[in-house]
N, C-alpha and C. Protein backbone atom coordinates (compact mmCIF):
# COMPACT_ATOMS: atom_id res chain seq x y z
N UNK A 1 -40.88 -1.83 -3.83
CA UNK A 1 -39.71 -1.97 -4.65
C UNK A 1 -39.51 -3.42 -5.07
N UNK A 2 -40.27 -4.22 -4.25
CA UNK A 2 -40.10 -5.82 -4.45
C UNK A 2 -40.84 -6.22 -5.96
N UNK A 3 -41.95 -5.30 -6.22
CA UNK A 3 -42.38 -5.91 -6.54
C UNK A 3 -42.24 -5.37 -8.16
N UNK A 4 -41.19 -3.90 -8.55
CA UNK A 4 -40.71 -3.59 -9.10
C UNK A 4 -39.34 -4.39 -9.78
N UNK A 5 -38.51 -5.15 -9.26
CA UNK A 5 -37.79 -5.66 -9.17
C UNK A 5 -38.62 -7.33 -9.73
N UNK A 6 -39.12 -7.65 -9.38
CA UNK A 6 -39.79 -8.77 -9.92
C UNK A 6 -40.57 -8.49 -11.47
N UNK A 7 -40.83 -7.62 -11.44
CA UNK A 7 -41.56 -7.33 -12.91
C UNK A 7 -41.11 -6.63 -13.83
N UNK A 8 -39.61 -6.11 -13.64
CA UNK A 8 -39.31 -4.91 -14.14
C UNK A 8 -37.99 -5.59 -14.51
N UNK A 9 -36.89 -5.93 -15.83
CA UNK A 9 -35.72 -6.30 -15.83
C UNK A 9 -35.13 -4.93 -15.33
N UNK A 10 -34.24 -4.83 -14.21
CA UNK A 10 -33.60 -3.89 -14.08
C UNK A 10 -32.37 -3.93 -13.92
N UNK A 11 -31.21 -3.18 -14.41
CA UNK A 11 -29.76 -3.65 -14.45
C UNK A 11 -29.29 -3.78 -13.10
N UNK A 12 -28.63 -4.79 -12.80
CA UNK A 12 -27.96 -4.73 -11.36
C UNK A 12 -26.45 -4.24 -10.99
N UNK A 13 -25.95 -3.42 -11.85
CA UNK A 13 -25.11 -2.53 -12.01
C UNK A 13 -24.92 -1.56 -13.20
N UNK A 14 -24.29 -0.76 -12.65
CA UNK A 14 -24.53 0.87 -13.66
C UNK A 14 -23.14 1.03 -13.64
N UNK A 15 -22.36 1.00 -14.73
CA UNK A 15 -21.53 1.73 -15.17
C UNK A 15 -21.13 2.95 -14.82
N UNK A 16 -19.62 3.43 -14.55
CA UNK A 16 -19.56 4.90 -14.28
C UNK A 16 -19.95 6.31 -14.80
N UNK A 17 -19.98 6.18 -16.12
CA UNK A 17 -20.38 6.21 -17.37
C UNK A 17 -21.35 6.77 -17.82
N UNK A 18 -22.57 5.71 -17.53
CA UNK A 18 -23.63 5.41 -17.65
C UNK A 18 -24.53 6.45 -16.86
N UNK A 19 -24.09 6.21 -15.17
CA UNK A 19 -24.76 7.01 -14.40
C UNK A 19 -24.16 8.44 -14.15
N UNK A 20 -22.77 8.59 -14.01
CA UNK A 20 -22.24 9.62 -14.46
C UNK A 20 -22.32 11.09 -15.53
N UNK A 21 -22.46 10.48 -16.58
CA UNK A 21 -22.35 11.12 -17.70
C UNK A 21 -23.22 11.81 -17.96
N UNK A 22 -23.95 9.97 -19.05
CA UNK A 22 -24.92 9.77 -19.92
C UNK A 22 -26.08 10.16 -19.44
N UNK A 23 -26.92 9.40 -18.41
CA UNK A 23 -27.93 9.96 -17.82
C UNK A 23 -28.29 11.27 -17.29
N UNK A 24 -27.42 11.70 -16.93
CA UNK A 24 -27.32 13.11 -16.20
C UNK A 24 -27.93 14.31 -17.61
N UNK A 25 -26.60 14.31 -18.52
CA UNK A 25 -26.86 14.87 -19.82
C UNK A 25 -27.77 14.72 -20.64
N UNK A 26 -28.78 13.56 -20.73
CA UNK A 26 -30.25 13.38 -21.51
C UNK A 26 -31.36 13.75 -20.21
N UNK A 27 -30.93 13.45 -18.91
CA UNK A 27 -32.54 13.79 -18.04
C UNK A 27 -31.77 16.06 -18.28
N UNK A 28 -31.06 16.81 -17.87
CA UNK A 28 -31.03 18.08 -18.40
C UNK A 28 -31.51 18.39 -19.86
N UNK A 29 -30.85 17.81 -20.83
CA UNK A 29 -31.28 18.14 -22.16
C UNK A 29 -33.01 17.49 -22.43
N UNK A 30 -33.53 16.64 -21.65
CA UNK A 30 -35.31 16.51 -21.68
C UNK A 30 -36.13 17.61 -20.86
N UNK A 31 -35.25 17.99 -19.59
CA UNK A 31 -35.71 18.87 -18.71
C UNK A 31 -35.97 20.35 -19.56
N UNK A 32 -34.82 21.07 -20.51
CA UNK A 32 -34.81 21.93 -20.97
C UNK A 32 -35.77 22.03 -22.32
N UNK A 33 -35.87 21.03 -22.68
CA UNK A 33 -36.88 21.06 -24.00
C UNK A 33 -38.32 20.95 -23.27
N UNK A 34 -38.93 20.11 -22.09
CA UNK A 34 -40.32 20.35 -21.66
C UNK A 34 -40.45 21.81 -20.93
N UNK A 35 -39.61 21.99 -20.15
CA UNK A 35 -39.82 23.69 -19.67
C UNK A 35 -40.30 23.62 -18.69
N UNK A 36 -39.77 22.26 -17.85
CA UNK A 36 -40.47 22.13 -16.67
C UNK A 36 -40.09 23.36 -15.10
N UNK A 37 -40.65 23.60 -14.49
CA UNK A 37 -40.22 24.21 -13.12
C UNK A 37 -38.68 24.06 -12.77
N UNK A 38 -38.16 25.34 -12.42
CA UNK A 38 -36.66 24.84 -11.96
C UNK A 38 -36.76 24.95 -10.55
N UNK A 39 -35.58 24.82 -9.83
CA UNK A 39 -35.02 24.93 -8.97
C UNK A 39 -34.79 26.84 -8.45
N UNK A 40 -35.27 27.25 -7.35
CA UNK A 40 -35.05 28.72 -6.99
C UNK A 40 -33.57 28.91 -7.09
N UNK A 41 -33.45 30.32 -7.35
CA UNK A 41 -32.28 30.88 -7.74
C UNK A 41 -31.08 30.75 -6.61
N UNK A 42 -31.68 30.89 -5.25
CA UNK A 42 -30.68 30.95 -4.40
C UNK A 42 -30.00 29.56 -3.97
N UNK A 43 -30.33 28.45 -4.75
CA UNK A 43 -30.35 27.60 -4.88
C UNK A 43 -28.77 27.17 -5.25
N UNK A 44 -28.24 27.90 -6.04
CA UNK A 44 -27.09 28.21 -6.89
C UNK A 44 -25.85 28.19 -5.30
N UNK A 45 -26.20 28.76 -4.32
CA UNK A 45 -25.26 28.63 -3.35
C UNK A 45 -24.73 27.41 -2.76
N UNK A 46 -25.64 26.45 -2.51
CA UNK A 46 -25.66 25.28 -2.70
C UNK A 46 -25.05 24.32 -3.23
N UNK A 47 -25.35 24.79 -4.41
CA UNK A 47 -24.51 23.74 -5.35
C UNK A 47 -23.42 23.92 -5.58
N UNK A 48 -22.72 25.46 -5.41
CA UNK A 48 -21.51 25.32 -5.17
C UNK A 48 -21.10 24.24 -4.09
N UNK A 49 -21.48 24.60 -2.79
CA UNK A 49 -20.80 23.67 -1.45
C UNK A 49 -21.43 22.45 -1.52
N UNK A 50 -21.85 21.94 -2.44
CA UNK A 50 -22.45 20.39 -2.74
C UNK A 50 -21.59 20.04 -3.50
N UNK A 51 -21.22 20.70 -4.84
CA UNK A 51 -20.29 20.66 -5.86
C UNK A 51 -18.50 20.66 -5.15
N UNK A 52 -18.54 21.46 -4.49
CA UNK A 52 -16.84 21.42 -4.26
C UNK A 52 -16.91 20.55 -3.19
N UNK A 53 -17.78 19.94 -2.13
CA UNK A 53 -17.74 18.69 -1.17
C UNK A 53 -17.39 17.33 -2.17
N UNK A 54 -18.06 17.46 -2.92
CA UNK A 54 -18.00 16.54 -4.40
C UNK A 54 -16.36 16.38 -4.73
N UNK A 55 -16.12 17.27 -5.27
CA UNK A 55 -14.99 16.98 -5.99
C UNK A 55 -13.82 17.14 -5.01
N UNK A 56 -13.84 17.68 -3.29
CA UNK A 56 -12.81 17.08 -2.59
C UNK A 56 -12.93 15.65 -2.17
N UNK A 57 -13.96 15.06 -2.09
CA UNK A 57 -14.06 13.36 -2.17
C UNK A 57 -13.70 13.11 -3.25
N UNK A 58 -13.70 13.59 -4.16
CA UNK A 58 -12.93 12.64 -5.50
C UNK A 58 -11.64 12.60 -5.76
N UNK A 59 -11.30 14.22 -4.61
CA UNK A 59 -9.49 13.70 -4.89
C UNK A 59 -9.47 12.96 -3.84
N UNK A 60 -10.01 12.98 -2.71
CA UNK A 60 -9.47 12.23 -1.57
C UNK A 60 -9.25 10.44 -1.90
N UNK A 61 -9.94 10.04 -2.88
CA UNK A 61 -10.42 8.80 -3.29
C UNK A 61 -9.05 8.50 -4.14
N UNK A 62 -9.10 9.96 -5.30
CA UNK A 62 -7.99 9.31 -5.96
C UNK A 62 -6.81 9.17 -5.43
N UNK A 63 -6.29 10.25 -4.61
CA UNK A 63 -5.06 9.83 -3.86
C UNK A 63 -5.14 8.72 -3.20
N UNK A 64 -6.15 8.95 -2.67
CA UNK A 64 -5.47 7.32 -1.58
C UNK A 64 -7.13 6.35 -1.86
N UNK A 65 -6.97 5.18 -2.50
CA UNK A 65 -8.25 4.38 -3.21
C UNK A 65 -8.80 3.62 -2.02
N UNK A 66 -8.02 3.23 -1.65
CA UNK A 66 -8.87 2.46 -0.07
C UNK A 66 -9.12 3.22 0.92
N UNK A 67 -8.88 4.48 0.91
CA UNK A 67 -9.99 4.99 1.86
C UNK A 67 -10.92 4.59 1.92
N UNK A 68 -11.82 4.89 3.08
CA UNK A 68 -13.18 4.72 3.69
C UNK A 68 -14.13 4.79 4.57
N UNK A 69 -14.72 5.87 4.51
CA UNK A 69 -15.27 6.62 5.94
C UNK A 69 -16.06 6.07 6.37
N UNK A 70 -15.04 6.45 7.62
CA UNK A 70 -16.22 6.07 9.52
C UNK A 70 -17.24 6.46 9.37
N UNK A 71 -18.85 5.45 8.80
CA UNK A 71 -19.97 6.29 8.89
C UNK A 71 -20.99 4.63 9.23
N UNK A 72 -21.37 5.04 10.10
CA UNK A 72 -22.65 3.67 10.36
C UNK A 72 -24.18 4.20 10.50
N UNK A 73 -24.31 4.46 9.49
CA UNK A 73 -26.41 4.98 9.23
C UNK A 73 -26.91 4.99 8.22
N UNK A 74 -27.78 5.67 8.08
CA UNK A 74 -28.37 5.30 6.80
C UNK A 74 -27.52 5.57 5.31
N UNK A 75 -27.53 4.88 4.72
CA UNK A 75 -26.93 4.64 4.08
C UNK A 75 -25.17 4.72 3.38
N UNK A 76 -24.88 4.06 4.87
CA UNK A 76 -23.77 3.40 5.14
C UNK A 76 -22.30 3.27 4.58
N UNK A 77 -23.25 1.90 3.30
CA UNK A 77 -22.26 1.52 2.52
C UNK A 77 -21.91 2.33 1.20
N UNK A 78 -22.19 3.71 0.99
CA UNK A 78 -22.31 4.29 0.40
C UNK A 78 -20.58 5.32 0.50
N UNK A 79 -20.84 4.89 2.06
CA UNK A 79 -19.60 5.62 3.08
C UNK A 79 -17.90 5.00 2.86
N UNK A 80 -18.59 3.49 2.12
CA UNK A 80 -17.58 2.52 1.97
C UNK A 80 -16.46 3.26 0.42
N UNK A 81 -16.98 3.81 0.09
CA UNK A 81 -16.88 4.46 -1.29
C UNK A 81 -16.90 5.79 -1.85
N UNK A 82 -15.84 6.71 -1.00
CA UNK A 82 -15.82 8.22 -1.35
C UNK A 82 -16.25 8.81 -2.89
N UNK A 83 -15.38 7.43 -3.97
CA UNK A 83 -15.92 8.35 -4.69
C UNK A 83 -17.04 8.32 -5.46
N UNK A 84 -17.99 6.84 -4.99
CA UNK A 84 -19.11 7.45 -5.31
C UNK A 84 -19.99 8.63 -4.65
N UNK A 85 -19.71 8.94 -3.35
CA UNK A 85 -20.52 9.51 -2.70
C UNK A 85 -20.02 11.07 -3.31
N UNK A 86 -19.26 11.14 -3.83
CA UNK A 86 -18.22 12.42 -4.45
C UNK A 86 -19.19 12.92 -5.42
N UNK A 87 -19.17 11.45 -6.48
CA UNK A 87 -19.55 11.52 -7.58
C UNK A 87 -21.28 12.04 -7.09
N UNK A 88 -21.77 11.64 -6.41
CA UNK A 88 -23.59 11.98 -6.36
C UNK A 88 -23.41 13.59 -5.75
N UNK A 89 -22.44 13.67 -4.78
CA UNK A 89 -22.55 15.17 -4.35
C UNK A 89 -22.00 16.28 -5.44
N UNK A 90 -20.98 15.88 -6.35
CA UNK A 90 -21.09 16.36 -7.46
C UNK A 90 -22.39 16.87 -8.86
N UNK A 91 -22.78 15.48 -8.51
CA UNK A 91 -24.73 15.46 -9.33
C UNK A 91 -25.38 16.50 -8.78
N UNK A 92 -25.44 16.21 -7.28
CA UNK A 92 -26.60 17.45 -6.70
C UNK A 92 -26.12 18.71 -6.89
N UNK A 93 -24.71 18.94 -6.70
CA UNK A 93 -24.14 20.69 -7.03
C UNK A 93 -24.56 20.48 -8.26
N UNK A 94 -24.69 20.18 -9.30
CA UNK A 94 -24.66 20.33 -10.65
C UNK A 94 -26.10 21.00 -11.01
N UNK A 95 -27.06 19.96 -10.45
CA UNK A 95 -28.56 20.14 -10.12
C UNK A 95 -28.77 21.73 -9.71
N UNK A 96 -27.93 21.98 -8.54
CA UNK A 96 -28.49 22.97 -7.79
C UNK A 96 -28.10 24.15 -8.75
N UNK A 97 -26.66 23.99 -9.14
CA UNK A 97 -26.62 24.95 -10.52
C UNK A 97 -26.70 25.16 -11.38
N UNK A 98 -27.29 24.15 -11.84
CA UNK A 98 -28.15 24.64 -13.18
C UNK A 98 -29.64 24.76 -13.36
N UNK A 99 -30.18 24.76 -11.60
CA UNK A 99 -31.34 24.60 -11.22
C UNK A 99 -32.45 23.05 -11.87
N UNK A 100 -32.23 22.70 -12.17
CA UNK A 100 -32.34 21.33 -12.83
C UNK A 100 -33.19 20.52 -11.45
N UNK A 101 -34.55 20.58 -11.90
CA UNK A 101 -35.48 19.81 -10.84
C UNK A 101 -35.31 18.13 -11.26
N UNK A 102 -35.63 17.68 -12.04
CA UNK A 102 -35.00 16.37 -12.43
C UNK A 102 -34.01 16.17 -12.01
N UNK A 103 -32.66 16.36 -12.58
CA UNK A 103 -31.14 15.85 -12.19
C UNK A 103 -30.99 15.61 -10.51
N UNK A 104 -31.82 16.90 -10.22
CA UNK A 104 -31.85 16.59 -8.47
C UNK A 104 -32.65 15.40 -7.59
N UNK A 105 -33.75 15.27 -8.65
CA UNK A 105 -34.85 14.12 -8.29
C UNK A 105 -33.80 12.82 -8.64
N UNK A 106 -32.90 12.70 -9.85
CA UNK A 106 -32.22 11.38 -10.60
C UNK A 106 -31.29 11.38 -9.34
N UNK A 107 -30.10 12.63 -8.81
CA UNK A 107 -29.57 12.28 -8.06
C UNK A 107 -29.91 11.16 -6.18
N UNK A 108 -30.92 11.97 -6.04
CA UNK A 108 -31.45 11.97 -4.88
C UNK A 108 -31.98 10.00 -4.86
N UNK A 109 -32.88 9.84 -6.02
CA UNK A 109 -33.17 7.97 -6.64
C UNK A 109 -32.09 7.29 -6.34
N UNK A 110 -31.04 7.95 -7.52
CA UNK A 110 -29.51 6.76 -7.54
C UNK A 110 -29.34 6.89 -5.86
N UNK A 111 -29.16 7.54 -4.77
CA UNK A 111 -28.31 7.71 -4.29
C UNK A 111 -29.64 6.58 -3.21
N UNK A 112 -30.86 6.76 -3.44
CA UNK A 112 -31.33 5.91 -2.03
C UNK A 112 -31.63 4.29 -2.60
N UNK A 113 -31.15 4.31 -4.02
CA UNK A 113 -31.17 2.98 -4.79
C UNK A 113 -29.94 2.58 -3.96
N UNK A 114 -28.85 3.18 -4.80
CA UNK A 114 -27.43 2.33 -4.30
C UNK A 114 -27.21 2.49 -2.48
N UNK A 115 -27.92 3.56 -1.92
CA UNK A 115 -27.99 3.13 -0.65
C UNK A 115 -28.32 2.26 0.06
N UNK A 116 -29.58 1.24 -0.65
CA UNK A 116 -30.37 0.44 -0.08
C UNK A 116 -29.82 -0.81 -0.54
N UNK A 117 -28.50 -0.69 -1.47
CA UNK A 117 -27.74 -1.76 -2.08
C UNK A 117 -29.05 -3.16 -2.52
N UNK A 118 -29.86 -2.42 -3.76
CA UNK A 118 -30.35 -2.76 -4.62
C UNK A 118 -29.65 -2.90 -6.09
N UNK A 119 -29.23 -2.33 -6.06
CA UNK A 119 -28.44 -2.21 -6.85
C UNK A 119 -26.82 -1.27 -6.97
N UNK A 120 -25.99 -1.95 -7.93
CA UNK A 120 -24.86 -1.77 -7.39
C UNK A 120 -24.04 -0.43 -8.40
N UNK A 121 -23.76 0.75 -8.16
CA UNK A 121 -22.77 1.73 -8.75
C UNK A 121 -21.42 1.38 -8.89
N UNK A 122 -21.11 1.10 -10.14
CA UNK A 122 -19.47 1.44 -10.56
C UNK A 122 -18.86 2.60 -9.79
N UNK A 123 -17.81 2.50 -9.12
CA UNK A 123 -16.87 3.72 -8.26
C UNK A 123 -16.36 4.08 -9.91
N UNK A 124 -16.17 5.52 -9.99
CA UNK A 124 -16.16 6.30 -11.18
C UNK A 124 -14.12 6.74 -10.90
N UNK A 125 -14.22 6.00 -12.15
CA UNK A 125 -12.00 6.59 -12.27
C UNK A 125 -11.90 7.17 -13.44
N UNK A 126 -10.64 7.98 -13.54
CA UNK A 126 -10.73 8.23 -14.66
C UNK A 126 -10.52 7.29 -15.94
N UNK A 127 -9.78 6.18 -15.31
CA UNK A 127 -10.04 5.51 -16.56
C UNK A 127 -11.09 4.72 -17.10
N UNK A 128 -12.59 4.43 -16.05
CA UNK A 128 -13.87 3.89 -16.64
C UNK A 128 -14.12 5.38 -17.34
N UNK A 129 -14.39 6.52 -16.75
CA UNK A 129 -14.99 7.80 -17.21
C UNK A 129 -14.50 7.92 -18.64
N UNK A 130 -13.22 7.62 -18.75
CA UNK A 130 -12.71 8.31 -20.43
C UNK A 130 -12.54 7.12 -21.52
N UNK A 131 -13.10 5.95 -21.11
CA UNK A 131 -13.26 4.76 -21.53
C UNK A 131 -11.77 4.08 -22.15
N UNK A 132 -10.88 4.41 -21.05
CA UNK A 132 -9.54 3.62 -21.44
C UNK A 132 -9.28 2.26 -20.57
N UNK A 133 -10.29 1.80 -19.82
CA UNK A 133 -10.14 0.31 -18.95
C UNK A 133 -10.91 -0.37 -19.46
């Protein structure tokens, strides 16, 4: 990765936005035009309880913003920040239901990138998301 990082301009922060949104919606809409392999069907169960773990960290975040869970392991500081970790468990339910082998591979990257605090994720609000801040 060192040596990726040395040869490679790579942004040292991502927008909520950016990784949120945008990316998510062009790696599905490339996935669906090559016709690559999906994800098995039963797969779909999953992403529900990936998906709604998701979006109860995102209220938990919005109600109260300084939260921050008791977690010391691999990837930690990730723990520092419900709602990103909301926001990626949201990605993977999404993945799992729409069977989407990519989105799950993009989620799974961002999440051991910003784990390894290589680089840094925007915490996602609604007001970066709807572009009113």
């Amino acid at each position: 990765m060192d040596w990726l990082q040395e040869n490679v301009n790579l942004p040292r922060r991502l927008s909520a936005r950016l990784w949120l949104i945008t990316l998510p919606s062009a790696i599905v809409s490339f996935e669906r035009r090559t016709k690559t392999p999906r994800l098995p069907k039963a797969a779909r169960a999953l992403g529900l309880l990936a998906g709604g773990a998701g979006v109860a960290l995102g209220f938990m975040a919005l109600r109260s913003p300084d939260t921050r869970i008791a977690y010391d392991g691999p990837m930690a500081n990730l723990g520092r920040s419900p709602a990103i970790a909301g926001g990626l468990l949201g990605l993977a339910g999404a993945a799992f239901i729409t069977r989407s082998t990519f989105l799950l591979l993009y989620t799974l990257g961002l999440a051991a990138v910003a784990g390894s605090e290589r680089m840094e994720i925007e915490e996602p609000t609604s007001a970066t998301l709807l572009g009113t801040d």
